[in-house]
Protein backbone atom coordinates (compact mmCIF):
# COMPACT_ATOMS: atom_id res chain seq x y z
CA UNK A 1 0.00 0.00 0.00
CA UNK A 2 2.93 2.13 1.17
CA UNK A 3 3.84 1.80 -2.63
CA UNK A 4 0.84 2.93 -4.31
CA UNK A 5 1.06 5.73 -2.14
CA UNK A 6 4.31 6.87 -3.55
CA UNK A 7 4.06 5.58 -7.19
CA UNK A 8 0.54 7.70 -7.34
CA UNK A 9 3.04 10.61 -5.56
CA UNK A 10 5.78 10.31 -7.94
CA UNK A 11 3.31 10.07 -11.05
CA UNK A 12 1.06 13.51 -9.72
CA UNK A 13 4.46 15.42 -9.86
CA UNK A 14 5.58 14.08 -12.60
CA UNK A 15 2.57 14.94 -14.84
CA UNK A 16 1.64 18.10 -12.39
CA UNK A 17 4.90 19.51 -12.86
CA UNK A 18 5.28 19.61 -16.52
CA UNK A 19 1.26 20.57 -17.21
CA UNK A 20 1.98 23.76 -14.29
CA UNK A 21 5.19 24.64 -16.54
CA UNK A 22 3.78 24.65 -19.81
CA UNK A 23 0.38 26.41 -18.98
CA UNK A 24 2.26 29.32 -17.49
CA UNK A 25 4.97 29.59 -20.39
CA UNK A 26 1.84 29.94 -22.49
CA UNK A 27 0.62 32.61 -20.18
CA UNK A 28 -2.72 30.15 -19.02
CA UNK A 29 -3.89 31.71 -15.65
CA UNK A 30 -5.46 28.89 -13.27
CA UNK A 31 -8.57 31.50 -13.51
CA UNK A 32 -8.82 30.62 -16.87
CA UNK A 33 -9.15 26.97 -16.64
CA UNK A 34 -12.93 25.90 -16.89
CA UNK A 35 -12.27 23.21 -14.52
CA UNK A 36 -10.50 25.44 -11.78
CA UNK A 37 -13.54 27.87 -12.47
CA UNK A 38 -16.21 25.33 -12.13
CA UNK A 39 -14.21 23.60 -9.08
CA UNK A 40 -14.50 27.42 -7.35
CA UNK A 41 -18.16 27.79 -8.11
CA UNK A 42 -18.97 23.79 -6.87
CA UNK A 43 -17.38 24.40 -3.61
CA UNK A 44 -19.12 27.83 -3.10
CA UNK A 45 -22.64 26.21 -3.53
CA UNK A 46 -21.71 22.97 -1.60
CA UNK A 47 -20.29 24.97 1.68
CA UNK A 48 -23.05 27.40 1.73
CA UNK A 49 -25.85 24.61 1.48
CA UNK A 50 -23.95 22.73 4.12
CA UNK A 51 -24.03 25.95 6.01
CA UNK A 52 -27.45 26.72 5.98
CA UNK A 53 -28.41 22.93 6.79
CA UNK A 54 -25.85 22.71 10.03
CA UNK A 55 -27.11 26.61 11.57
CA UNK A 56 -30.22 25.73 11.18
CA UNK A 57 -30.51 22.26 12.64
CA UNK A 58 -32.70 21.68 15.41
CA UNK A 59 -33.64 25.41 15.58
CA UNK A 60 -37.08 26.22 15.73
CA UNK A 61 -38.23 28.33 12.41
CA UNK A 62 -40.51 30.22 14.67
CA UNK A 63 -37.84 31.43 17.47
CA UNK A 64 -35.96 34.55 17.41
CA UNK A 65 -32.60 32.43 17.49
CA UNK A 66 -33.48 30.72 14.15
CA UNK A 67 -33.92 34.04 12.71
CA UNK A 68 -31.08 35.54 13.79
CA UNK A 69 -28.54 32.47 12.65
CA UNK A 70 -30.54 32.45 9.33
CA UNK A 71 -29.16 35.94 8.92
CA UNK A 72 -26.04 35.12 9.56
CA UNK A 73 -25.69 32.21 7.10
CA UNK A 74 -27.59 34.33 5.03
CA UNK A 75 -24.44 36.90 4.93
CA UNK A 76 -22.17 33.95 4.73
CA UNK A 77 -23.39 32.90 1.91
CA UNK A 78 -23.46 36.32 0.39
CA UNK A 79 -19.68 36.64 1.35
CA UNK A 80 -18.87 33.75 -0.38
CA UNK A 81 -20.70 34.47 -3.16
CA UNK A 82 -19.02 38.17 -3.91
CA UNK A 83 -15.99 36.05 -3.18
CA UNK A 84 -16.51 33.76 -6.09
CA UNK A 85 -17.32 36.72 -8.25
CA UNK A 86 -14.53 38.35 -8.09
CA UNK A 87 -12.38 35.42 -7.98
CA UNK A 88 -14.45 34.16 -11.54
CA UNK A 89 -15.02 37.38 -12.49
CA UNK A 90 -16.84 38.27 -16.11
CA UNK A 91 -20.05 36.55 -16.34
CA UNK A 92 -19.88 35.82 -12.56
CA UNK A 93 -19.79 39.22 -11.62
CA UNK A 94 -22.36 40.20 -14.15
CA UNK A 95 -24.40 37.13 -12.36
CA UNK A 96 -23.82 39.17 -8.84
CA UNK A 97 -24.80 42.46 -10.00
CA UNK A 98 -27.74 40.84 -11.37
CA UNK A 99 -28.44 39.03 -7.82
CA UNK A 100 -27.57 42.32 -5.73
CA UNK A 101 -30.78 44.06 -7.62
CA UNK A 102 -33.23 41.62 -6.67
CA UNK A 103 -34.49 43.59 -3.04
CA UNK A 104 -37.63 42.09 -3.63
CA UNK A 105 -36.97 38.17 -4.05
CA UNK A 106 -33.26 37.72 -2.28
CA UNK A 107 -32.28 38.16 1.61
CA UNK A 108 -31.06 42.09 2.78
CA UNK A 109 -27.64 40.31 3.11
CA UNK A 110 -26.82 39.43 -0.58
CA UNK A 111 -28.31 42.39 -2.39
CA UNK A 112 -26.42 44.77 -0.09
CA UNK A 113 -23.18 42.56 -0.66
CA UNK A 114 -23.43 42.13 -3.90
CA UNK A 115 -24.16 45.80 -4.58
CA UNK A 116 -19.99 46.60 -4.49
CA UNK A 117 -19.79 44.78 -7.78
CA UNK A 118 -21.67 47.14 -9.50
CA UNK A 119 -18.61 49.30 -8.43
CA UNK A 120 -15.97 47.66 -7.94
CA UNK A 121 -15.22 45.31 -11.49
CA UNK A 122 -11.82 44.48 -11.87
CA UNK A 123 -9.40 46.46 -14.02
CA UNK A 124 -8.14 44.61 -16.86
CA UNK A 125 -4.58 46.15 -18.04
CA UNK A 126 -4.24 48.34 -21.03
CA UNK A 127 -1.59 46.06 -22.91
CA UNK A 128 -4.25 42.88 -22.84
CA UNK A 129 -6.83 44.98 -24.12
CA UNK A 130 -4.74 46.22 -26.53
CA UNK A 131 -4.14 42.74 -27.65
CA UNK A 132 -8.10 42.34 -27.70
CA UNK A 133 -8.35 45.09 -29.60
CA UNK A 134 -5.75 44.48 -32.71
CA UNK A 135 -6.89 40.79 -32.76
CA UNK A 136 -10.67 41.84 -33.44
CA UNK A 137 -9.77 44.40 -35.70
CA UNK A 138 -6.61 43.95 -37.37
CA UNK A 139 -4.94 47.45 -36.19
CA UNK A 140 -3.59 49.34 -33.40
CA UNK A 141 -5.16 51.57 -31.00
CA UNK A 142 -2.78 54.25 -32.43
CA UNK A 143 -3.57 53.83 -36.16
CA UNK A 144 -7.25 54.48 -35.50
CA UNK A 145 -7.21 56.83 -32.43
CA UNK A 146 -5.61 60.02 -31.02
CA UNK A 147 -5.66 61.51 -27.48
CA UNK A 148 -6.29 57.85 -26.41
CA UNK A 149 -6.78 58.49 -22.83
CA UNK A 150 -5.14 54.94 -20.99
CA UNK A 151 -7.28 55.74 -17.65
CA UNK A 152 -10.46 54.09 -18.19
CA UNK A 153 -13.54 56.19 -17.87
CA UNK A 154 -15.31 52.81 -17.11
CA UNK A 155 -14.89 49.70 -15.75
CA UNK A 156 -17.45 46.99 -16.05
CA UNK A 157 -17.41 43.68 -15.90
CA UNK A 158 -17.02 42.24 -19.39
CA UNK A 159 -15.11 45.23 -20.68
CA UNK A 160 -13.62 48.79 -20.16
CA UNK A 161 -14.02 52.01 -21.85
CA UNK A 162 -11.51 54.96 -22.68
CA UNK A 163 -12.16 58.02 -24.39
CA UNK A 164 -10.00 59.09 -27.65
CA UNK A 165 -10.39 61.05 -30.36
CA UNK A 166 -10.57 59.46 -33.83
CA UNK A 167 -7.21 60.05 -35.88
CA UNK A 168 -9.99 60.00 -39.29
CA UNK A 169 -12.01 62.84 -38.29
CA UNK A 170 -11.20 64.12 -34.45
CA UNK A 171 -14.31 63.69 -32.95
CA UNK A 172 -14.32 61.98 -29.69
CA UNK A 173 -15.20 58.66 -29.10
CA UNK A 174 -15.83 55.92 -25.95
CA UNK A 175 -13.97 53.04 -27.24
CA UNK A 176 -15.05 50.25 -25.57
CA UNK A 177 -12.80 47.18 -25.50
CA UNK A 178 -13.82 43.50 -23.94
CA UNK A 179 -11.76 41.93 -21.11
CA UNK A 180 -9.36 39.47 -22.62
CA UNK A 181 -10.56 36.68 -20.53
CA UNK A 182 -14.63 36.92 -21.91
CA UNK A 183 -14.94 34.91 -24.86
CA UNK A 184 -12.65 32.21 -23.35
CA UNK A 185 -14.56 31.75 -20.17
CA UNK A 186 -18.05 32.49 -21.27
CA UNK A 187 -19.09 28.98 -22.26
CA UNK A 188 -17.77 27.82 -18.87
CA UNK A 189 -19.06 30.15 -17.21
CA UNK A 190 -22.55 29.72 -18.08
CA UNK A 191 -22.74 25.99 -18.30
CA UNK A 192 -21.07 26.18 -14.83
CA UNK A 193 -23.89 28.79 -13.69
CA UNK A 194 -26.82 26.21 -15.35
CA UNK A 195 -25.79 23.40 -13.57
CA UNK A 196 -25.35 25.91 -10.12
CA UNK A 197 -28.66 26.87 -10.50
């Protein structure tokens, strides 16, 4: 047995090793990988069901304690949901802003947690969007814009948009450019969310 233990050992390093190298040589992110994504989103949904089911136990639904440790697994389950968000981040976040609009149907504690994503979407950086941008189109930001403006006036969570000038005529634009990581994930993302739901 003691064998099998360290043959399996050997063998997970010896294919882990290699795989790690060659997706970050090729500039894969762990985010990226549908399976990471989907293991992310799994565990979310499986600790916060196991949460409600264990603070709740016993507890009467009519007693003043129930209420109160509903409301905290409510916000636990919020947390960990804004977590996974941000962690996921394009459609996910676009899922929690969704979620954190829904006063009427969800708990206080997830529409007033989730409300920072409509805020608060993660910057992507101005050189991958660039490399969006001339894959799409076939140019550079330079050869179609002037006064490009690299601070975003936006950030959202699918994409990001600047304000330029176009080099063709001068008038100013919003140039709005996808997050690199979108069209990769999205398939993922929302077969992950279908089977979630």
């Amino acid at each position: 047995m003691r064998k099998l233990h360290k043959v399996l050992a050997i063998t997970a390093i010896g294919i882990g090793l290699p795989s790690l190298t060659y997706l970050h040589k090729n500039d894969y992110s762990l985010t990226n990988i549908g399976i990471a994504r989907f293991a992310r989103a799994g565990d979310m949904v499986i600790k916060t069901l196991a949460d409600y089911k264990w603070s709740l136990y016993g507890l009467n639904p009519d007693s003043e304690e129930y209420r109160e440790e509903l409301s905290k697994a409510h916000q636990r389950g919020a947390d960990r949901l804004l977590k996974l968000a941000r962690s996921n981040g394009g459609i996910f976040i676009k899922m929690g802003q969704q979620l954190g609009t829904l006063q009427y149907l969800l708990p206080i504690e997830y529409t007033s947690t989730l409300s920072v994503l409509h805020s608060k979407a993660p910057e992507s950086k101005l050189s991958d969007l660039e490399k969006v941008f001339n894959n799409s189109l076939g140019t550079k930001l330079e050869e179609v814009f002037v006064d490009f403006n690299t601070q975003p006036y936006g950030v959202a969570s699918l994409a990001q948009v600047y304000s330029a000038r176009l080099k063709s005529s001068g008038e100013k634009v919003a140039v709005k450019i996808q997050h690199p990581f979108v069209k990769s994930r999205t398939v993922i993302d929302l077969a992950t969310i279908e089977v979630g739901l």
